[in-house]
Protein backbone atom coordinates (compact mmCIF):
# COMPACT_ATOMS: atom_id res chain seq x y z
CA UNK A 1 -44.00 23.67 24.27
CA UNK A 2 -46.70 23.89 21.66
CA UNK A 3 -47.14 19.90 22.48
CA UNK A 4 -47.77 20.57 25.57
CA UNK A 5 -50.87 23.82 24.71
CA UNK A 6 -52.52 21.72 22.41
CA UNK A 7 -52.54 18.68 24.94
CA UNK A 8 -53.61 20.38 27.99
CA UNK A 9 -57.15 20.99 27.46
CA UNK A 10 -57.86 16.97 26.10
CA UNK A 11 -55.52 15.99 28.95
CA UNK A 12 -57.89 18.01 31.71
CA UNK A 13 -60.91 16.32 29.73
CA UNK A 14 -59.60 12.95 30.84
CA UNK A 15 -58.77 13.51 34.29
CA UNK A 16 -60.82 15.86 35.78
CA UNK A 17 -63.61 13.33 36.69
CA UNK A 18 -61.27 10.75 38.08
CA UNK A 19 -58.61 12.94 40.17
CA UNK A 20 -59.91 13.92 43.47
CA UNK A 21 -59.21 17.03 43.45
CA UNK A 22 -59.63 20.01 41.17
CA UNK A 23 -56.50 21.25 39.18
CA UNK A 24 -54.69 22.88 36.52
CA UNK A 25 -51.92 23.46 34.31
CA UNK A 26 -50.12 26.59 33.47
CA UNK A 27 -47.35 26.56 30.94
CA UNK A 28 -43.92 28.31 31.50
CA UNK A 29 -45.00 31.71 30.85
CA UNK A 30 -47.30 31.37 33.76
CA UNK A 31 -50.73 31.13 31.62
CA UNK A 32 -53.03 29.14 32.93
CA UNK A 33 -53.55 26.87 29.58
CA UNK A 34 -56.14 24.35 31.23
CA UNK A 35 -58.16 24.27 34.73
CA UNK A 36 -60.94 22.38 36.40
CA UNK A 37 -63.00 25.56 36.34
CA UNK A 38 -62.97 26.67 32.83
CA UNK A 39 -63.21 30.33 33.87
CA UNK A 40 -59.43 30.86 35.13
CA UNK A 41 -57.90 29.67 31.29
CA UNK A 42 -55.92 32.29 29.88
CA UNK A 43 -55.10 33.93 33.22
CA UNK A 44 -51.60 34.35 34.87
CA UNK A 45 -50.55 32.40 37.42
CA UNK A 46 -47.83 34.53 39.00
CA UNK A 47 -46.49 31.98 41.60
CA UNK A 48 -46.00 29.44 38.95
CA UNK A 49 -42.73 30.79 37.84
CA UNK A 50 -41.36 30.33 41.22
CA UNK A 51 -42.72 26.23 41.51
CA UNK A 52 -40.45 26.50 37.72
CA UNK A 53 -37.74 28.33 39.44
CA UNK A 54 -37.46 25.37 42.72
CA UNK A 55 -37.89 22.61 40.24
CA UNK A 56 -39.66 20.95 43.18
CA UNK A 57 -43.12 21.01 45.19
CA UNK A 58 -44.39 24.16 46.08
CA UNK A 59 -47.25 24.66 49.11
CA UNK A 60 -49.79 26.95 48.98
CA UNK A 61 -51.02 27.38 52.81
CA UNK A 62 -54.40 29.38 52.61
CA UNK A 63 -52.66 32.04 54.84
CA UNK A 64 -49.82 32.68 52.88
CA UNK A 65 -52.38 33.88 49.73
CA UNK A 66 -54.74 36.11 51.21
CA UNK A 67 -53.35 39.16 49.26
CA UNK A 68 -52.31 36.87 46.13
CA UNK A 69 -54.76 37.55 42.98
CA UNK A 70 -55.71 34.14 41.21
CA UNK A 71 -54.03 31.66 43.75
CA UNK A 72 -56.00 29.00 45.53
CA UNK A 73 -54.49 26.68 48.26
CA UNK A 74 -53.27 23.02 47.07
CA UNK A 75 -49.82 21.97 45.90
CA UNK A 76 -47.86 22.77 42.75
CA UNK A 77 -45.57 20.70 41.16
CA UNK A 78 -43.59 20.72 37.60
CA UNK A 79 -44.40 18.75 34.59
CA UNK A 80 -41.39 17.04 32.75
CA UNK A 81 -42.07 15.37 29.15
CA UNK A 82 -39.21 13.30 28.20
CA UNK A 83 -37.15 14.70 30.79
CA UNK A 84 -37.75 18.47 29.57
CA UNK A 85 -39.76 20.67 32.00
CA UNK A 86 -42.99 22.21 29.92
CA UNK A 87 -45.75 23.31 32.54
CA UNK A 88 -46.77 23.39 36.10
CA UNK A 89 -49.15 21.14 37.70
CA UNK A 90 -51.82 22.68 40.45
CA UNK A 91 -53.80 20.61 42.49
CA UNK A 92 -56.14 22.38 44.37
CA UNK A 93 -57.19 21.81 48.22
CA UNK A 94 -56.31 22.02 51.22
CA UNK A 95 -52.20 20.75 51.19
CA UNK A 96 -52.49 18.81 54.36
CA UNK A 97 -55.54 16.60 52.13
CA UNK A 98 -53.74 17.37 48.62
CA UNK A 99 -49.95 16.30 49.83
CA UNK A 100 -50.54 12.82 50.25
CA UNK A 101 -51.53 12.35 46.22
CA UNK A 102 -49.38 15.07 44.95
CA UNK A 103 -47.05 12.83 43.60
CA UNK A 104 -49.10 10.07 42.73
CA UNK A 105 -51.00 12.96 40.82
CA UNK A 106 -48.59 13.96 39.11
CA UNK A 107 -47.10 10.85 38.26
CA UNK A 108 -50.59 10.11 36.83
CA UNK A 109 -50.95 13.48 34.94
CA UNK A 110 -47.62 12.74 33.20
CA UNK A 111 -48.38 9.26 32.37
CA UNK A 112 -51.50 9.95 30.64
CA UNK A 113 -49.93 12.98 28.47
CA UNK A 114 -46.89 10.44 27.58
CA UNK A 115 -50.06 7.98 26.39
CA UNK A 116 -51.77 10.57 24.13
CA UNK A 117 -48.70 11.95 22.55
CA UNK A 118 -47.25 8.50 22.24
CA UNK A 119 -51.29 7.74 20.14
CA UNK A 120 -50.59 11.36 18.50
CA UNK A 121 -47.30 9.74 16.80
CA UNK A 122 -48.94 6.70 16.31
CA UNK A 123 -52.34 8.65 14.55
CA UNK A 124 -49.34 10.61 12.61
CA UNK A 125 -47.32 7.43 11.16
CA UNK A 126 -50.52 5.73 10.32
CA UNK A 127 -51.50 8.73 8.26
CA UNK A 128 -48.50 8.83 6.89
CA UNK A 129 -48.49 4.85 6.00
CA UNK A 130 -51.92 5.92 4.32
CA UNK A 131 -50.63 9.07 2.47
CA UNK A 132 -47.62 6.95 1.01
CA UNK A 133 -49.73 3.63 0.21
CA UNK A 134 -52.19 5.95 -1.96
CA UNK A 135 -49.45 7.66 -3.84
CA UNK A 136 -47.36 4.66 -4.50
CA UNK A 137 -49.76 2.24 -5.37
CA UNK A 138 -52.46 4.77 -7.21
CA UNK A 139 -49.58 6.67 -9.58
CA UNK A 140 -47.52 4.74 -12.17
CA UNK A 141 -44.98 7.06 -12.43
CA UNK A 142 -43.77 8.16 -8.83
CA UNK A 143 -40.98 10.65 -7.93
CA UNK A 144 -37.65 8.87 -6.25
CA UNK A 145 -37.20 11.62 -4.31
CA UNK A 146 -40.76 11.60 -2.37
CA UNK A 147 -40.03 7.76 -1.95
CA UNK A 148 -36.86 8.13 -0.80
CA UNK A 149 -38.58 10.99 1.71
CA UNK A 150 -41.73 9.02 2.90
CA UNK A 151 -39.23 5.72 3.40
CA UNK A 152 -37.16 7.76 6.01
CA UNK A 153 -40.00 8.68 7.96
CA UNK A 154 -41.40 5.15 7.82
CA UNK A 155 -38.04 3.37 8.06
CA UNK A 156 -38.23 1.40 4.89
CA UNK A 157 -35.62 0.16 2.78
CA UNK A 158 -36.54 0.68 -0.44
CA UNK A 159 -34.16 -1.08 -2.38
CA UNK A 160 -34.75 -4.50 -1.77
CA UNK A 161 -38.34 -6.96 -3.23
CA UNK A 162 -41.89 -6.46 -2.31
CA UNK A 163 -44.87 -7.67 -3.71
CA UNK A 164 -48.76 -5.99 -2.86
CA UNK A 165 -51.08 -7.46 -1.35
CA UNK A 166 -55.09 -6.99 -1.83
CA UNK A 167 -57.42 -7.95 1.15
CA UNK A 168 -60.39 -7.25 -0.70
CA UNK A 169 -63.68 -7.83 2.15
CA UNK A 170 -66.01 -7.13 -0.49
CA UNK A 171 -68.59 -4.80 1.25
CA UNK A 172 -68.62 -7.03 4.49
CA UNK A 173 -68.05 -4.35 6.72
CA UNK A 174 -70.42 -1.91 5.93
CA UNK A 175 -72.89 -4.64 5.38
CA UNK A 176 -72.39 -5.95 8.75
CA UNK A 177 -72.64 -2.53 9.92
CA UNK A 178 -75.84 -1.49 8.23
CA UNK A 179 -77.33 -4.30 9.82
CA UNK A 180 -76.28 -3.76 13.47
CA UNK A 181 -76.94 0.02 13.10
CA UNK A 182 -74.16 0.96 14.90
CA UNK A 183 -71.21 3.47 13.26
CA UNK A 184 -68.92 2.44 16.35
CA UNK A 185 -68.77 -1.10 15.31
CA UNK A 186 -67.45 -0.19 12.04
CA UNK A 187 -64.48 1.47 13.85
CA UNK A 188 -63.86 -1.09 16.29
CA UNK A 189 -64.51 -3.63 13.38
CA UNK A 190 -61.88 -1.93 11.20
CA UNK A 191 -59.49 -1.76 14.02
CA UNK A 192 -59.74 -5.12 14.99
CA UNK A 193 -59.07 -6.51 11.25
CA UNK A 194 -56.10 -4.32 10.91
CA UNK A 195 -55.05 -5.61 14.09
CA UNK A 196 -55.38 -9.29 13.23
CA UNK A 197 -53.40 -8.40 9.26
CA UNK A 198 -50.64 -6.98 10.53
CA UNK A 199 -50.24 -9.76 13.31
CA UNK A 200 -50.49 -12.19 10.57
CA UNK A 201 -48.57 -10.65 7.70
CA UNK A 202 -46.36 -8.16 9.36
CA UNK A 203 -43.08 -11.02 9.88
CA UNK A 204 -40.09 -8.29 8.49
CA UNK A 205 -39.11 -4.90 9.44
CA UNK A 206 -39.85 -3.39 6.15
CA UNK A 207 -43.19 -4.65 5.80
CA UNK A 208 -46.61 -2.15 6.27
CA UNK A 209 -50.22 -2.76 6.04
CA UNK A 210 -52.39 -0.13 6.20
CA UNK A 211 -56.14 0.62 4.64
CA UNK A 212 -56.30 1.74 1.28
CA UNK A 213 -60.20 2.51 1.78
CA UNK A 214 -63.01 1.24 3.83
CA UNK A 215 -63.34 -2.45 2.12
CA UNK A 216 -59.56 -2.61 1.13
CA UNK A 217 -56.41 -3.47 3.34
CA UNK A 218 -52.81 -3.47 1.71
CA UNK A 219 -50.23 -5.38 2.84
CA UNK A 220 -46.37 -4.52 1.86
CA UNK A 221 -44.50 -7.43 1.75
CA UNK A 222 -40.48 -7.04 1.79
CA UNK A 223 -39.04 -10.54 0.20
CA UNK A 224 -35.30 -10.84 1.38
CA UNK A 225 -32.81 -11.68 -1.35
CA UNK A 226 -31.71 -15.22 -0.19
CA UNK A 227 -35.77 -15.79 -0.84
CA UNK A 228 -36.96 -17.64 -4.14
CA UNK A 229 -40.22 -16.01 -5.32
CA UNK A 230 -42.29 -19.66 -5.06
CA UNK A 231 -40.96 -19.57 -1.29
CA UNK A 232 -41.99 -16.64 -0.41
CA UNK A 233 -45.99 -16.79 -2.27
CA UNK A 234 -46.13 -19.95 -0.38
CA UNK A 235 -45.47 -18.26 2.57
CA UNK A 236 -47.82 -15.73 1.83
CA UNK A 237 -50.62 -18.60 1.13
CA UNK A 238 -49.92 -20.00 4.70
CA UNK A 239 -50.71 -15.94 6.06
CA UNK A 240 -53.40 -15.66 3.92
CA UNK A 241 -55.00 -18.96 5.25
CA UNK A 242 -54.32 -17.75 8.64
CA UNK A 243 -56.11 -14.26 8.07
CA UNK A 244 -59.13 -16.25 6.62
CA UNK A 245 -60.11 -17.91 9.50
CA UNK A 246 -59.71 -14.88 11.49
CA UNK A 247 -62.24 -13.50 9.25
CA UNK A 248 -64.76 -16.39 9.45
CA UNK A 249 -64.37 -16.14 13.18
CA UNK A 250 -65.60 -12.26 12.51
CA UNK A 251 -68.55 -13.29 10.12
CA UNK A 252 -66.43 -11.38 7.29
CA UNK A 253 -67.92 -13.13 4.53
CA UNK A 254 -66.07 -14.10 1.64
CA UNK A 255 -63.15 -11.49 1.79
CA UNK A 256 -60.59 -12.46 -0.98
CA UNK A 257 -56.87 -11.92 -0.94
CA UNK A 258 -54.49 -11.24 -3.77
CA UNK A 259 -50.75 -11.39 -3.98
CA UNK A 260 -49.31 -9.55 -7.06
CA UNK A 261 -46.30 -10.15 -9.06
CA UNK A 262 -43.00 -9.18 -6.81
CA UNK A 263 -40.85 -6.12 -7.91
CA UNK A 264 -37.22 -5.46 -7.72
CA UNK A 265 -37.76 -2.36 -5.25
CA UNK A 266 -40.16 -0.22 -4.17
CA UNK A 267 -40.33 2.18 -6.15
CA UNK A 268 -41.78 -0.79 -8.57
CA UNK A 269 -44.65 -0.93 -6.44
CA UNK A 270 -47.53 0.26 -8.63
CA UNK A 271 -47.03 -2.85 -11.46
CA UNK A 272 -47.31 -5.44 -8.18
CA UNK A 273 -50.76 -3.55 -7.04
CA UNK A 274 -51.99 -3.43 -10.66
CA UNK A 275 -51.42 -7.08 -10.93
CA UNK A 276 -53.45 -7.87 -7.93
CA UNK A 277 -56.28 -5.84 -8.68
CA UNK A 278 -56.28 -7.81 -12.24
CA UNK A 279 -56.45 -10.81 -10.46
CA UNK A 280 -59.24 -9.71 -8.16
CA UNK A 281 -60.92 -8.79 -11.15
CA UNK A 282 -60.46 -11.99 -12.44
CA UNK A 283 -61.59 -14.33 -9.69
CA UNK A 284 -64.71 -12.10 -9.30
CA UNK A 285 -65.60 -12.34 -13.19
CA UNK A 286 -65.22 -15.90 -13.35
CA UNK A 287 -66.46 -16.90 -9.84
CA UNK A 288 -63.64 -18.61 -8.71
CA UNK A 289 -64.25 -20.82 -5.59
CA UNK A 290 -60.98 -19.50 -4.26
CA UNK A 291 -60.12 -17.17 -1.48
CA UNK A 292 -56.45 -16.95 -1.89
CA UNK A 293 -55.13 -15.79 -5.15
CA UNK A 294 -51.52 -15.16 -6.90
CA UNK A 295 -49.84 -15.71 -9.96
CA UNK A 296 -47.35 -18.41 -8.72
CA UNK A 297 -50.46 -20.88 -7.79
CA UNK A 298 -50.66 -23.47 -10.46
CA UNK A 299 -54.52 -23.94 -10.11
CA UNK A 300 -54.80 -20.53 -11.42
CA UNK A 301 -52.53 -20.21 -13.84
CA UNK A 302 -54.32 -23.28 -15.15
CA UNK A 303 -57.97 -21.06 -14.99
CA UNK A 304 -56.47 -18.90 -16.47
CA UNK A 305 -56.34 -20.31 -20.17
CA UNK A 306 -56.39 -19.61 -22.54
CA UNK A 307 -57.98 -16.03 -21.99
CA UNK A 308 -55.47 -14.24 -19.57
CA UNK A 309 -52.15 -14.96 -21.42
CA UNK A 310 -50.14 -12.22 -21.67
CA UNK A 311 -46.29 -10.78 -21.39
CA UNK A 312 -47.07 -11.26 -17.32
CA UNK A 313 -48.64 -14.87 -17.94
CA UNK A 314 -45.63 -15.38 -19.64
CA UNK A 315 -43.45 -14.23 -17.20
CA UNK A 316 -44.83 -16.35 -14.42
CA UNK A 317 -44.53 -19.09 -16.08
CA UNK A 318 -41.38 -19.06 -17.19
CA UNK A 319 -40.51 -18.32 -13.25
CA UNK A 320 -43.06 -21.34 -11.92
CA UNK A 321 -40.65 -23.57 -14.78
CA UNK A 322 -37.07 -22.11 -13.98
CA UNK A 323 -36.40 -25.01 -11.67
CA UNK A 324 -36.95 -27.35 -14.21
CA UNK A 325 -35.66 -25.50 -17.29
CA UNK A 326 -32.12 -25.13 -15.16
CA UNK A 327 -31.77 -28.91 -14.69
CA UNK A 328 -28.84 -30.82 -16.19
CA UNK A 329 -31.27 -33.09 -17.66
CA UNK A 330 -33.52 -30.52 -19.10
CA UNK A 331 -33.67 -31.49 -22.62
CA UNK A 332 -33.94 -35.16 -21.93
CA UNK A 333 -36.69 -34.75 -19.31
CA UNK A 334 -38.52 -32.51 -22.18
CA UNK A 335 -37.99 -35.00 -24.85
CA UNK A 336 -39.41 -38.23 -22.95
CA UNK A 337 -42.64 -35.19 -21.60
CA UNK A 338 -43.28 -34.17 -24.97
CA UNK A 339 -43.48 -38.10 -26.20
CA UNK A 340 -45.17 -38.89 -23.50
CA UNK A 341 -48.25 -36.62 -24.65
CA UNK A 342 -47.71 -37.08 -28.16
CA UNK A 343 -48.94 -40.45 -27.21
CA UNK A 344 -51.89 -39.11 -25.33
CA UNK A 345 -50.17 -39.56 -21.93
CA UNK A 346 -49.91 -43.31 -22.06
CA UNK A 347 -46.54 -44.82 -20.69
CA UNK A 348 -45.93 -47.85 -22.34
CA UNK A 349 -46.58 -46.85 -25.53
CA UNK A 350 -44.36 -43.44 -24.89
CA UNK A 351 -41.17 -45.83 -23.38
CA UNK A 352 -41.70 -47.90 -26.59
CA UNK A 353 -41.47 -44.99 -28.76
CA UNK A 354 -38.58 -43.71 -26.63
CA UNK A 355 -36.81 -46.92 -26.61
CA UNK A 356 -36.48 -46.92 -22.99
CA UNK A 357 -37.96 -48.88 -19.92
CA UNK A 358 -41.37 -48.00 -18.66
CA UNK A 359 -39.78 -47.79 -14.97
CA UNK A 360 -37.27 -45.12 -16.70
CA UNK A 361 -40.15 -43.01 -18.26
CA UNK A 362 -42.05 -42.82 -14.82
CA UNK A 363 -38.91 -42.10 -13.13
CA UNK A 364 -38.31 -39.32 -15.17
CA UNK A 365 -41.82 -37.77 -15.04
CA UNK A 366 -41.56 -37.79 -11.19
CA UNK A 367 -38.32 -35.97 -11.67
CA UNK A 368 -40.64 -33.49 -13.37
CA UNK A 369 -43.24 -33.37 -10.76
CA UNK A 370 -40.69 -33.01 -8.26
CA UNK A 371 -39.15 -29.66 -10.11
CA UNK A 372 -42.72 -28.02 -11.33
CA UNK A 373 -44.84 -28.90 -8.62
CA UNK A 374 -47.62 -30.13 -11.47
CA UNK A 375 -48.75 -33.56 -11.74
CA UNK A 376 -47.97 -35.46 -14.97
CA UNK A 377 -51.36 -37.68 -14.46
CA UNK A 378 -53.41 -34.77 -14.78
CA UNK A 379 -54.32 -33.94 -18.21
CA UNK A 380 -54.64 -29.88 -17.16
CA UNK A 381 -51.26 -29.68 -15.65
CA UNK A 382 -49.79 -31.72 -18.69
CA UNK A 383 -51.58 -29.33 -21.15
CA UNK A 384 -50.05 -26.30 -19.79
CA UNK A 385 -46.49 -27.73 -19.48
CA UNK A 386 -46.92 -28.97 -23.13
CA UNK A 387 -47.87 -25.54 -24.12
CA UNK A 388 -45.01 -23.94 -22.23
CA UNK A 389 -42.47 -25.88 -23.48
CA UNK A 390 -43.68 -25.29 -26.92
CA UNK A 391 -43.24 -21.47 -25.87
CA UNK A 392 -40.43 -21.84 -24.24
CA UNK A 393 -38.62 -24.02 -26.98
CA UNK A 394 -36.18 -21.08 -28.14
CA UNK A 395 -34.44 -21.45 -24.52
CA UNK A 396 -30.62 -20.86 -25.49
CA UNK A 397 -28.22 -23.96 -24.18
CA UNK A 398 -27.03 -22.11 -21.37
CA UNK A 399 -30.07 -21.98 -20.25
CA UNK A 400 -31.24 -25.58 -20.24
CA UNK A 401 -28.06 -26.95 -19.02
């Protein structure tokens, strides 16, 4: 019932000019709540109880409310939300004029109140999206219980992967605002973008995207177990790629996008954000030519050196390398790598050493590019396997085999 109060006055505000005929709405004590003429709010409506009572059309002939106090002629009709009666509609005229629309009217009246309370829940979960994204991703330490609360009202498992993603637009939109003087664009603007992210990046149930502020959009993104990590950031690149060129068709210049590392639930949540605001930070500092950016993209790890190495370089690595570190063949495919550098990446004289045939050598190295994604040519990608494999070098058996 209280819906129905609070609605009635925005609801008169959007039809009055378009019905043709004056009415109003009287909830089911009677009170008129909302009328064309603003002076009869907050009066009773006697006859109202009796349109409640029928559960059907009433007339109101101009005869038949001579002596009636604060009745006009027209037609009255109930209002039903979700099946549930909550008012009384009055549309005001002569009923041989107003009977002819009554039920279109009212058909109308109740479609538009089903729209704004359907945007009212939608206005609510956003807000809601935005109150959880803030406290999630903003506190290191979070309560399970508020988690578990905000995931049932969002309908989020929180028990499975995620990783955060930054869409950074870097002052774009209230750049291109300023410059087109015009506070509505910035609305629409935002609205569009968010739009446009969540068609691109929103492909599983669990996964949200919401602002975190004006020049910042989060994404949520829910990795299914039967996923590998590299699978799913390359994924992600393909979305991100996608988003970019809806932003170039936008003039949003030079937005950048950052994937963080991917946590075992979401409760974990914070540690992915942090990592993709360090790698923001990161790109911008250095002035990387790149748009997309994530830990599991080789080009950056390799930008990366030797500055940024730390426990999460570390760990990334040793994920990027699992493929090749589980191989039967491991510690053969290392030996003939590690010659092959030690003798400044030239293949003859590393098969020599090796006492095996040149074609075996290459073979083997392409066995290596085929499990690390790197390229054995390049003397960047061979430096950083050389380097990890150093690291990496206390590997138990189990491991390598």
């Amino acid at each position: 019932m209280n819906r129905f109060v609070q609605d009635a006055q925005k609801l008169m505000k959007a039809v009055t000019n378009i019905l043709p005929f004056p009415i109003s709405l009287t909830d089911i004590d009677g009170e008129i709540i909302a009328d064309s003429a603003y002076n009869r709010v907050g009066s009773i409506h006697a006859p109202s109880k009796e349109v409640l009572r029928k559960n059907d059309f009433v007339i109101f002939e101009e005869k038949d409310i001579a002596n009636e106090a604060n009745v006009l002629p027209g037609v009255a009709v109930p209002l039903k939300f979700d099946n549930e009666t909550m008012g009384v509609l009055g549309i005001i005229g002569p009923p041989n004029e107003v009977m002819p629309h009554a039920k279109l009217i009212k058909q109308y009246v109740e479609l538009m109140w089903q729209e704004m309370f359907l945007k009212q829940m939608a206005d609510l979960e956003e807000k809601t999206l935005e109150s959880f994204l803030q406290y999630i991703l903003l506190n290191q330490s979070v309560d399970p219980l508020r988690v578990n609360q905000y995931c049932n009202r969002l309908n989020m498992n929180q028990r499975q992967k995620y990783f955060c993603v930054v869409i950074d637009l870097n002052g774009s939109l209230m750049s291109k605002v300023s410059q087109e003087h015009n506070s509505y664009s910035l609305t629409h603007l935002k609205e569009t973008l968010l739009m446009h992210a969540r068609e691109t990046f929103i492909q599983e149930t669990d996964d949200r995207c919401a602002y975190l502020n004006t020049e910042k959009m989060i994404v949520i993104k829910s990795v299914h177990s039967r996923i590998e990590d590299e699978d799913a950031m390359s994924q992600y690149r393909h979305m991100a790629q996608a988003f970019l060129n809806v932003c170039h068709d936008l003039k949003i210049s030079w937005p950048l996008i950052s994937a963080g590392t991917i946590c075992g639930s979401l409760i974990q949540l914070n540690a992915s954000y942090q990592k993709a605001e360090e790698m923001l930070s990161f790109a911008k500092k250095q002035r990387l030519n790149l748009q997309i950016l994530d830990y599991y993209s080789w080009p950056i790890l390799l930008k990366m050196l030797p500055g940024q190495i730390n426990s999460t370089y570390i760990m990334i690595l040793k994920k990027r390398l699992d493929k090749l570190f589980k191989y039967d063949s491991f510690q053969e495919l290392k030996r003939d790598f590690m010659m092959y550098c030690d003798q400044n990446m030239n293949l003859t004289k590393a098969a020599k050493k090796l006492y095996i045939h040149r074609n075996t050598l290459i073979y083997r190295l392409n066995k290596i590019e085929q499990l690390t994604e790197l390229d054995t040519r390049n003397f960047q990608h061979c430096l950083l396997l050389y380097a990890a494999l150093k690291k990496f070098n206390h590997l138990p058996e189990k491991v390598n085999k």
